[in-house]
Protein backbone atom coordinates (compact mmCIF):
# COMPACT_ATOMS: atom_id res chain seq x y z
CA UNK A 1 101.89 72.70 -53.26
CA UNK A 2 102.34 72.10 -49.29
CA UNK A 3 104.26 68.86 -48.29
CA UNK A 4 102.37 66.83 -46.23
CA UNK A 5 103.92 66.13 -42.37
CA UNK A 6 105.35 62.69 -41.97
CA UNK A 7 102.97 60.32 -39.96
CA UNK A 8 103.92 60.34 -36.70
CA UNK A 9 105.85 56.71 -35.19
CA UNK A 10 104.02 53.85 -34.02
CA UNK A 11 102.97 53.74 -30.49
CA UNK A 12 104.96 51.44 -28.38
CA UNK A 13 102.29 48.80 -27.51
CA UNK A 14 102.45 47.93 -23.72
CA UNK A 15 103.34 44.33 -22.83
CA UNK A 16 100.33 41.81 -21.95
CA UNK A 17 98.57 42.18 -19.08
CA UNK A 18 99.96 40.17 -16.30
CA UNK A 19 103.56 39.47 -17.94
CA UNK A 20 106.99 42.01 -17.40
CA UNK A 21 110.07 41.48 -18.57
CA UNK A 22 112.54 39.54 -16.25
CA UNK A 23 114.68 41.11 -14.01
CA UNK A 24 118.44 42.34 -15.43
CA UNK A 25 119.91 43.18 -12.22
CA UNK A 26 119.39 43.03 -7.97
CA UNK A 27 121.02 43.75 -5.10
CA UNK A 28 119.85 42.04 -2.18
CA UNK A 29 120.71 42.27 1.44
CA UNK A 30 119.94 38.84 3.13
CA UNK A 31 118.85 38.59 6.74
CA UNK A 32 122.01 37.39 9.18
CA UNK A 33 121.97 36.41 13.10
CA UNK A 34 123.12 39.98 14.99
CA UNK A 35 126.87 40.47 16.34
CA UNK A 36 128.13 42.55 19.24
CA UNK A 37 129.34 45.69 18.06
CA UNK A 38 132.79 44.71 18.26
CA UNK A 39 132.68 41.90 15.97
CA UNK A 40 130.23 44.02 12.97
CA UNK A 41 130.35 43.28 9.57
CA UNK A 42 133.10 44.83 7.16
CA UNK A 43 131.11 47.89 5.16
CA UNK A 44 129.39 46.68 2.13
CA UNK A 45 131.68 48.26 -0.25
CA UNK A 46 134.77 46.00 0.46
CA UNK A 47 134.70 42.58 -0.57
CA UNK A 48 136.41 40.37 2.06
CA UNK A 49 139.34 39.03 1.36
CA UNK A 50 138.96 34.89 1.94
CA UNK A 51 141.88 32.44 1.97
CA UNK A 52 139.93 29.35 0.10
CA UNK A 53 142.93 26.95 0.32
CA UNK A 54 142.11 27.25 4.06
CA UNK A 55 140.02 24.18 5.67
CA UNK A 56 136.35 24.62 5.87
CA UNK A 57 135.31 24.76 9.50
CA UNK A 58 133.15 21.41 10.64
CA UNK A 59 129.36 21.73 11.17
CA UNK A 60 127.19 19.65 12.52
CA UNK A 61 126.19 16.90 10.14
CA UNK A 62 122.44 17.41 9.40
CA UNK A 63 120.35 13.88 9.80
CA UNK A 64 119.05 13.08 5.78
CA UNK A 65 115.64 11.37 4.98
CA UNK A 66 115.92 7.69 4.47
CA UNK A 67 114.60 8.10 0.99
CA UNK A 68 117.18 10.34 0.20
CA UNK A 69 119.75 8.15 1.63
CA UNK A 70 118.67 5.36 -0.59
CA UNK A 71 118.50 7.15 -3.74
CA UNK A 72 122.27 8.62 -3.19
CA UNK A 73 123.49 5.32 -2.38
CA UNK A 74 127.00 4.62 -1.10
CA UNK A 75 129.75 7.05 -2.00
CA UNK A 76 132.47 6.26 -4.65
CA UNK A 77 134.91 6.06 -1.55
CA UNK A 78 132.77 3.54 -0.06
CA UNK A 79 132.97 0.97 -2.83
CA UNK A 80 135.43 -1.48 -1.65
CA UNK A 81 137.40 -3.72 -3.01
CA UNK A 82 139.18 -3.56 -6.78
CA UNK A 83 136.82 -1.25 -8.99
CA UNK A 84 137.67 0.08 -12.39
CA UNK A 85 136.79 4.28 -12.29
CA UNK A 86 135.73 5.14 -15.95
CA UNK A 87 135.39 9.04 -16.29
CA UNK A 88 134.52 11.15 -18.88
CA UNK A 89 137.10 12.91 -21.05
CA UNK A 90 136.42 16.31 -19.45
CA UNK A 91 135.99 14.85 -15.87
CA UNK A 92 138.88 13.39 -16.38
CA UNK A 93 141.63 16.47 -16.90
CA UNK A 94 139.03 18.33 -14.12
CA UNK A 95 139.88 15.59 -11.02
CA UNK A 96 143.30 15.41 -11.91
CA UNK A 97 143.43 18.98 -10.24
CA UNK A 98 142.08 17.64 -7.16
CA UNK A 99 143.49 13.99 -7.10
CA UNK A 100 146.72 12.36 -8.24
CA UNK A 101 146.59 9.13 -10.63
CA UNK A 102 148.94 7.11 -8.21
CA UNK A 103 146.24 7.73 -5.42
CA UNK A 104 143.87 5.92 -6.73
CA UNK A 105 146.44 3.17 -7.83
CA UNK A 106 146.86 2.91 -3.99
CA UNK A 107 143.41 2.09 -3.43
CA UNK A 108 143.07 -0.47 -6.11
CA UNK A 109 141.93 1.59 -8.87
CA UNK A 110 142.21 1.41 -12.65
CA UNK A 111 141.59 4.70 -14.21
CA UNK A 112 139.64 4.42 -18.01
CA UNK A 113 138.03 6.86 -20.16
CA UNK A 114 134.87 6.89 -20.72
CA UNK A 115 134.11 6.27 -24.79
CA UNK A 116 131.67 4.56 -27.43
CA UNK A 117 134.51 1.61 -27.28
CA UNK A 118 133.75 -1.66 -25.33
CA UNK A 119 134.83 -1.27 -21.68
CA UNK A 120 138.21 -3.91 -21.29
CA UNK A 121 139.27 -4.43 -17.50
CA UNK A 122 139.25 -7.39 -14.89
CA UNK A 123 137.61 -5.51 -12.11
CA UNK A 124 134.32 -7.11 -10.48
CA UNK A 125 132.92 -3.39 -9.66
CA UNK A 126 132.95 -0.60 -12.61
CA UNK A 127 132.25 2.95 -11.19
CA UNK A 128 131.24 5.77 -13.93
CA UNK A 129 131.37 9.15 -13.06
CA UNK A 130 130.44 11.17 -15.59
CA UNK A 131 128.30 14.56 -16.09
CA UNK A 132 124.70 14.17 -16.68
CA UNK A 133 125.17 13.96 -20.62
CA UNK A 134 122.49 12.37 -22.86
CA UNK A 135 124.89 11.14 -25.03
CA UNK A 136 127.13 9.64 -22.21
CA UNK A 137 124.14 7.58 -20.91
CA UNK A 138 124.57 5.44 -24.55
CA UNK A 139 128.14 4.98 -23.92
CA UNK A 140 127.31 3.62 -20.49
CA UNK A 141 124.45 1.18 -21.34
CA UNK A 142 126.59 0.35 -25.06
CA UNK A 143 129.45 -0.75 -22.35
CA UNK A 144 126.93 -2.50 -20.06
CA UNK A 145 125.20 -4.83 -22.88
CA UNK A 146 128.44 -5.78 -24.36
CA UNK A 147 130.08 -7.22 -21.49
CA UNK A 148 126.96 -8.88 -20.78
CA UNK A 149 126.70 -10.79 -24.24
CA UNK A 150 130.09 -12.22 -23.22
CA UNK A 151 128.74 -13.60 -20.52
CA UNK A 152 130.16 -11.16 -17.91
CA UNK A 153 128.34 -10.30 -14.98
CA UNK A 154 129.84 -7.32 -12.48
CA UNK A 155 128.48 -4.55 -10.14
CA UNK A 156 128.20 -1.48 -11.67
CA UNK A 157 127.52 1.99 -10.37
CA UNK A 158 126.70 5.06 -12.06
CA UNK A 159 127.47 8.85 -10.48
CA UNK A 160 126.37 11.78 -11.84
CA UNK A 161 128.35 15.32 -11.80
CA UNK A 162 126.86 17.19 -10.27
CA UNK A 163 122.98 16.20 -10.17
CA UNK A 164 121.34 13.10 -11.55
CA UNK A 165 118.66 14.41 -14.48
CA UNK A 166 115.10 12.55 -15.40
CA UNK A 167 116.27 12.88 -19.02
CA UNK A 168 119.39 10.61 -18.39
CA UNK A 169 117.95 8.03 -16.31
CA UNK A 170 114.75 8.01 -19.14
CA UNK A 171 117.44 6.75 -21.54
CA UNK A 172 118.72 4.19 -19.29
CA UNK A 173 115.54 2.70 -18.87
CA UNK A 174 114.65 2.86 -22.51
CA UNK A 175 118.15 0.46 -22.94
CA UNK A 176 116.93 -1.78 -20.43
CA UNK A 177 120.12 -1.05 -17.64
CA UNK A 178 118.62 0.97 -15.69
CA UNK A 179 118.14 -1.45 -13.32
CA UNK A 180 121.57 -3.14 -13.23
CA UNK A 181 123.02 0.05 -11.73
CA UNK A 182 123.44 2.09 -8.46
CA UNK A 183 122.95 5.12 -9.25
CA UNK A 184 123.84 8.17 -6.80
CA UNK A 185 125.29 11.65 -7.49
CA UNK A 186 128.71 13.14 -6.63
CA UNK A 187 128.11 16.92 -5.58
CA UNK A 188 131.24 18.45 -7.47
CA UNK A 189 130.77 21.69 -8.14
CA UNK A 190 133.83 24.10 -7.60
CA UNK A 191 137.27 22.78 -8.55
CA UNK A 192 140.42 25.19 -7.29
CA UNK A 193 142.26 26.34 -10.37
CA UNK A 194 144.99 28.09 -8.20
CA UNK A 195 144.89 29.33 -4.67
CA UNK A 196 142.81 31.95 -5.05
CA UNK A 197 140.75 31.10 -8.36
CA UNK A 198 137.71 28.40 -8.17
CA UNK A 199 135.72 27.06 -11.33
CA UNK A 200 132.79 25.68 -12.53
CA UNK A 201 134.01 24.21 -15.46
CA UNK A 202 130.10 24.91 -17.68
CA UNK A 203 132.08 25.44 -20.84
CA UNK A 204 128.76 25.68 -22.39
CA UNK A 205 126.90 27.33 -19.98
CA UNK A 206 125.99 30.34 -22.33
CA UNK A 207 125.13 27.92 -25.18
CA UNK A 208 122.59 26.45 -23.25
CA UNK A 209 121.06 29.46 -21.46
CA UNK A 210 120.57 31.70 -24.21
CA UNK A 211 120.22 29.07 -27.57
CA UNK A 212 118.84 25.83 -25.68
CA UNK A 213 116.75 27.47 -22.87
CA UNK A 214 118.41 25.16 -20.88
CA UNK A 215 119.35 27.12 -17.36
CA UNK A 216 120.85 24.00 -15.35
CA UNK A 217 123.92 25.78 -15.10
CA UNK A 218 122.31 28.72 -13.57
CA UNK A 219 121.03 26.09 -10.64
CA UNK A 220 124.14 25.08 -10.20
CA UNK A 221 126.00 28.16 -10.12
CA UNK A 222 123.66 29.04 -6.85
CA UNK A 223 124.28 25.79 -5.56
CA UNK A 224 127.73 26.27 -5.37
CA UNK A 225 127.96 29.25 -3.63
CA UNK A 226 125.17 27.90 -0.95
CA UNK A 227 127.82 24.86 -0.33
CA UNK A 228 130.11 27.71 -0.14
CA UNK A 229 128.09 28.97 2.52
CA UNK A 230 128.61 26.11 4.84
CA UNK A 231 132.16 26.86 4.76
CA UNK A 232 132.37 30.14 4.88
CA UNK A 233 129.09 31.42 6.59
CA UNK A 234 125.90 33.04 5.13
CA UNK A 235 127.13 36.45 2.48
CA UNK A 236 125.32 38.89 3.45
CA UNK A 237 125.14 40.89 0.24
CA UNK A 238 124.40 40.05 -3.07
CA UNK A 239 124.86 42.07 -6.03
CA UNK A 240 123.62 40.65 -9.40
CA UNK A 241 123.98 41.90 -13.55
CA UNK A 242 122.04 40.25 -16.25
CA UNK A 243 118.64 37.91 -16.61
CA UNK A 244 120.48 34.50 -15.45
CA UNK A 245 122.43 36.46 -12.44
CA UNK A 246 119.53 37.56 -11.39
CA UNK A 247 117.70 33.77 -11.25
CA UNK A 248 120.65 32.43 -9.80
CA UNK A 249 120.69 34.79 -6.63
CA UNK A 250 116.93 34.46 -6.29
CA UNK A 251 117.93 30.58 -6.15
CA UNK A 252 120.51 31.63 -3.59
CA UNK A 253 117.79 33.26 -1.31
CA UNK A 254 115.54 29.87 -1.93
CA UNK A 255 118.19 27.85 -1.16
CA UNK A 256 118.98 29.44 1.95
CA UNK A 257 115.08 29.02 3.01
CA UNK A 258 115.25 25.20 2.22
CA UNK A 259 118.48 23.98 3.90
CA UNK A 260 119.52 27.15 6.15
CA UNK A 261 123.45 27.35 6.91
CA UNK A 262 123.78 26.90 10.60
CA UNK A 263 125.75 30.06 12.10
CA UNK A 264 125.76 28.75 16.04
CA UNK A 265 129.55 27.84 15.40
CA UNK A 266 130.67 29.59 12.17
CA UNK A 267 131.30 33.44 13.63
CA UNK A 268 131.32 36.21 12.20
CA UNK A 269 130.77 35.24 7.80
CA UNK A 270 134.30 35.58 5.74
CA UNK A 271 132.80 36.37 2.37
CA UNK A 272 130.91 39.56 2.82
CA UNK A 273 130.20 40.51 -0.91
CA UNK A 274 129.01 38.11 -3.94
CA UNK A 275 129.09 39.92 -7.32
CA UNK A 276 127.56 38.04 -10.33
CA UNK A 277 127.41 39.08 -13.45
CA UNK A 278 125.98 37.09 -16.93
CA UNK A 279 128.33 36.54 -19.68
CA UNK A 280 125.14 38.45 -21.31
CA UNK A 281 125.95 42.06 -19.73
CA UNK A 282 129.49 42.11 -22.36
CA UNK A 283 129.67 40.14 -25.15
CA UNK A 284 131.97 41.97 -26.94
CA UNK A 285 135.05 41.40 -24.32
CA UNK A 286 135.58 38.00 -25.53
CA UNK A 287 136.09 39.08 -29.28
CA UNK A 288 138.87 41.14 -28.64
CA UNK A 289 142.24 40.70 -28.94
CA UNK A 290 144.37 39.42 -25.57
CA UNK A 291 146.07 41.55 -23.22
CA UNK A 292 147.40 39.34 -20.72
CA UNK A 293 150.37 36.69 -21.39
CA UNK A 294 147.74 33.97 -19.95
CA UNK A 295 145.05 35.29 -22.83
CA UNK A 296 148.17 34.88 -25.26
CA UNK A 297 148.25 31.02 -24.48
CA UNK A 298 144.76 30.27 -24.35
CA UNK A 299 144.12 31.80 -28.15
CA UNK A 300 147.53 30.13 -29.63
CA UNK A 301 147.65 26.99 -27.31
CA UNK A 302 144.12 26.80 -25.70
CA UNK A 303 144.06 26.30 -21.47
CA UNK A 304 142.80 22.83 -20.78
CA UNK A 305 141.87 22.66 -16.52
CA UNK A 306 144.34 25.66 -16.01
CA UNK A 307 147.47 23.84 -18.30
CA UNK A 308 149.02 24.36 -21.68
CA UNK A 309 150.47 21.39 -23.49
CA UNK A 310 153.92 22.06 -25.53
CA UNK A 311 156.27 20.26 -26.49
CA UNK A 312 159.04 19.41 -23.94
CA UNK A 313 161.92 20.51 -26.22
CA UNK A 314 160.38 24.24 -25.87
CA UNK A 315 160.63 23.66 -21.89
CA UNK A 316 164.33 22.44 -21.79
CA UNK A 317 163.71 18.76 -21.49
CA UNK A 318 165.68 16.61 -24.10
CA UNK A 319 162.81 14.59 -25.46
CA UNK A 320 161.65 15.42 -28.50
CA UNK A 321 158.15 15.07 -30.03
CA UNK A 322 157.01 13.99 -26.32
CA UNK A 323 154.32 16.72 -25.17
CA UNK A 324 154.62 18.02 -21.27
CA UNK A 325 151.48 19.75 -19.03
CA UNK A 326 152.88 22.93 -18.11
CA UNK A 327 150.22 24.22 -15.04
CA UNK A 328 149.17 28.14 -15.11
CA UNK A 329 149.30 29.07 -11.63
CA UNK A 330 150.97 31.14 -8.86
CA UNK A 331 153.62 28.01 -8.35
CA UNK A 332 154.93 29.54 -11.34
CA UNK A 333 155.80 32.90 -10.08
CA UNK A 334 159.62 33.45 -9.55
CA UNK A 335 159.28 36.98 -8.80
CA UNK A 336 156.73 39.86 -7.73
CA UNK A 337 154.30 40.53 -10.89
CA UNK A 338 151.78 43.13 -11.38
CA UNK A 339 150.71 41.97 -14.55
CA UNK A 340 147.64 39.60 -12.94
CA UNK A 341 149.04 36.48 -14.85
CA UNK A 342 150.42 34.37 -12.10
CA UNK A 343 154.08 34.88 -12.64
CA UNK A 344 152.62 33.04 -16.28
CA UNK A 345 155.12 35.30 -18.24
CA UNK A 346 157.84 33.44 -18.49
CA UNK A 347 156.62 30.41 -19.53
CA UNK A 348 154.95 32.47 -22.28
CA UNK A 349 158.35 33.96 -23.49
CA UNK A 350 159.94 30.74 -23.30
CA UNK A 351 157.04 28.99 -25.67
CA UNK A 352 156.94 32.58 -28.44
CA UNK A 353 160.76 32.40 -28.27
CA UNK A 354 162.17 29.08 -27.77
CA UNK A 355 165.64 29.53 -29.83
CA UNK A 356 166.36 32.45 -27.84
CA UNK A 357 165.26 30.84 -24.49
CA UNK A 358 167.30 27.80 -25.39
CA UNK A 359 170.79 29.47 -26.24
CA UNK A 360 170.23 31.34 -23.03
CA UNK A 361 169.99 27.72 -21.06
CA UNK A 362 173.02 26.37 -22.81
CA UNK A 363 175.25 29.87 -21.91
C-alpha cells in the first residue's frame, strides 16, 4: 500500500487589481534652496543637535484670507476685559507647563474646569478651551442652556485644541448654541516637557489609529513638525517606520507644498534629520518591565504632564496627608547622570525609601 503525497499548499492569491498594501516605511529627501559650500548641510547620518528652549527666529507674517480671518476669530489674548477661562481636565495640567495660574490672575482671569456641572462665576465673557471632544461639546452647550434659563445672558467663546472638527460643531448645532458662540481654534500642538523633550500629549493616539480608524492624530503629528519648520527651517531628511509614519511624512511633504516655509532669512536649517516611527513597529516594549528610575514612577505613581504626585511627608515637608507636584525634569539633576533619567533618581529613592531618606534629613 503506497501513501499518497500530501496536497500541495494553497496558492497565495494576489491582491485585487488596482489596490497594494500601504506603505510601512520611507525615507525621503526633500528639495532645499542651495548653500555655498562653506555653509553645506551636516551629513545625513548625524542628527543635529537643536537647542528648542532657544527663541524661534521672526518671519515675515504671511497676509491670511478674510474668510479665514473670520472663522478664527479673535485670539483668547484678545478678549478683553474680566473673562472666566474654563479648560478641560487634561488641558488643564498640559498649560500649566507653559503658563502660571497667578498670570492669568493678573489679567483678570478665573481659572474653572471644564465638567457636566453648571458653570458658577460672575464674569460677562466665558472662554472654553477645550480639545475637539464629542463629549465636551455637551458639557459646553449643558453649561450654556443653564445659565440661560436663569436668565443670564454673557459672551461666550469656544476654542478648539488644536483644530475645530465638523463632528463637534454638528453637535452644537443640534443643541441649538451654536450660534451663541465665537468659535476659533488655538493651534497648540507641542508642549516642552523639559528642555530638550517636546510632546504631543495624544494619549490615545494608538487607540484611535488602529481600533477607531480615526488618524487625526497622525495630521497633527505632521502639523507640528511643519510649525516646527518655521522655526527651525525646512528638514531636509525624513526617515519614516510603520503605516501611520509613513502618512504623516507624506502629510509633511503636502504641507510643505501648501504653505511653503520661507528660507530668505532662516539660514542654513538646524534640524537636519526627522525620524518617525509608529508605536505599531514594537508593541512589545511597552509590556515589559521598567528599566529606568523615571519608568519606575510612571508604573507605581503614573506621570501626569511630566510630574508625580506624593505625599509631602515623603519629600520632607511637615504636612501630612497634603499631596505635592514633584516635576520630572533636568531642574532636578544635582549631579552628572548617565542613567538618561534627568537627575530623576533621587527623587525615586527618596519616594521607595522614605524612612531611610527621612532619618538621613534629621542626622
Amino acid at each position: 500500500m503506497t501513501e499518497r503525497a500530501p496536497p500541495p499548499p494553497p496558492a497565495l492569491r494576489p491582491p485585487p487589481a488596482g489596490r497594494s498594501p500601504p506603505p510601512c516605511s520611507t525615507s525621503t529627501t526633500r528639495p532645499i534652496p542651495s548653500f555655498p559650500p562653506s555653509r553645506a548641510f551636516p551629513s545625513p547620518t548625524r542628527l543635529a543637535a537643536v537647542d528648542l528652549t532657544a527663541p524661534a527666529r521672526r518671519r515675515p507674517r504671511r497676509r491670511r484670507p478674510a474668510a479665514a480671518a473670520r472663522i478664527e476669530g479673535r485670539g483668547p489674548s484678545q478678549i478683553r476685559g474680566k473673562k472666566c477661562l474654563v479648560i478641560d481636565p487634561k488641558l488643564a495640567g498640559t498649560l500649566l507647563l507653559i503658563l502660571q495660574t497667578s498670570v492669568l490672575k493678573e489679567y483678570g482671569t478665573e481659572l474653572r474646569i471644564l465638567s457636566a456641572d453648571p458653570l458658577r462665576t460672575e464674569c460677562p465673557k466665558v472662554v472654553y478651551l477645550v480639545r475637539s471632544q464629542l463629549n465636551f461639546m455637551k458639557f459646553v452647550a449643558n453649561q450654556i442652556k443653564n445659565n440661560e434659563s436663569k436668565g443670564l445672558h454673557r459672551e461666550y467663546h469656544l476654542y478648539f485644541v488644536p483644530r475645530r472638527i465638523v463632528a463637534c460643531e454638528k453637535i452644537l448645532e443640534e443643541e441649538k448654541v451654536h450660534q451663541k458662540l465665537t468659535i476659533g481654534e488655538y493651534p497648540l500642538y507641542l508642549v516642552p516637557l523639559d528642555e530638550d523633550v517636546l510632546s504631543l500629549e495624544l494619549d490615545y493616539s494608538l487607540q484611535e489609529c488602529l481600533i477607531e480608524g480615526y488618524t487625526s492624530s497622525v495630521w497633527h503629528v505632521a502639523k507640528a513638525i511643519h510649525k516646527l519648520e518655521f522655526a527651525f527651517g525646512v528638514i531636509p531628511n525624513i526617515r519614516a517606520k510603520g503605516v501611520a509614519s509613513t502618512k504623516a511624512a507624506e502629510l509633511l511633504n503636502h504641507m510643505q507644498l501648501e504653505d511653503p516655509v520661507s528660507m530668505d532669512n532662516m539660514g542654513i536649517p538646524e534640524i537636519d534629520t526627522v525620524i518617525l516611527l509608529d508605536r505599531e513597529v514594537d508593541m512589545v516594549t511597552p509590556m515589559c518591565s521598567q528599566l529606568t528610575y523615571e519608568g519606575l514612577l510612571d508604573e507605581m505613581l503614573e506621570i501626569h504632564n511630566g510630574s508625580v504626585e506624593v505625599d509631602a511627608s515623603i519629600m520632607g515637608a511637615q504636612q501630612d496627608g497634603k499631596k505635592v507636584k514633584v516635576p520630572l525634569n533636568s531642574r532636578l539633576d544635582d549631579g552628572d547622570h548617565d542613567d538618561g533619567d534627568h537627575g530623576v533618581m533621587p527623587v525615586t529613592m527618596m519616594i521607595m525609601e522614605p524612612r531611610r531618606w527621612r532619618s538621613k534629613g534629621a542626622k
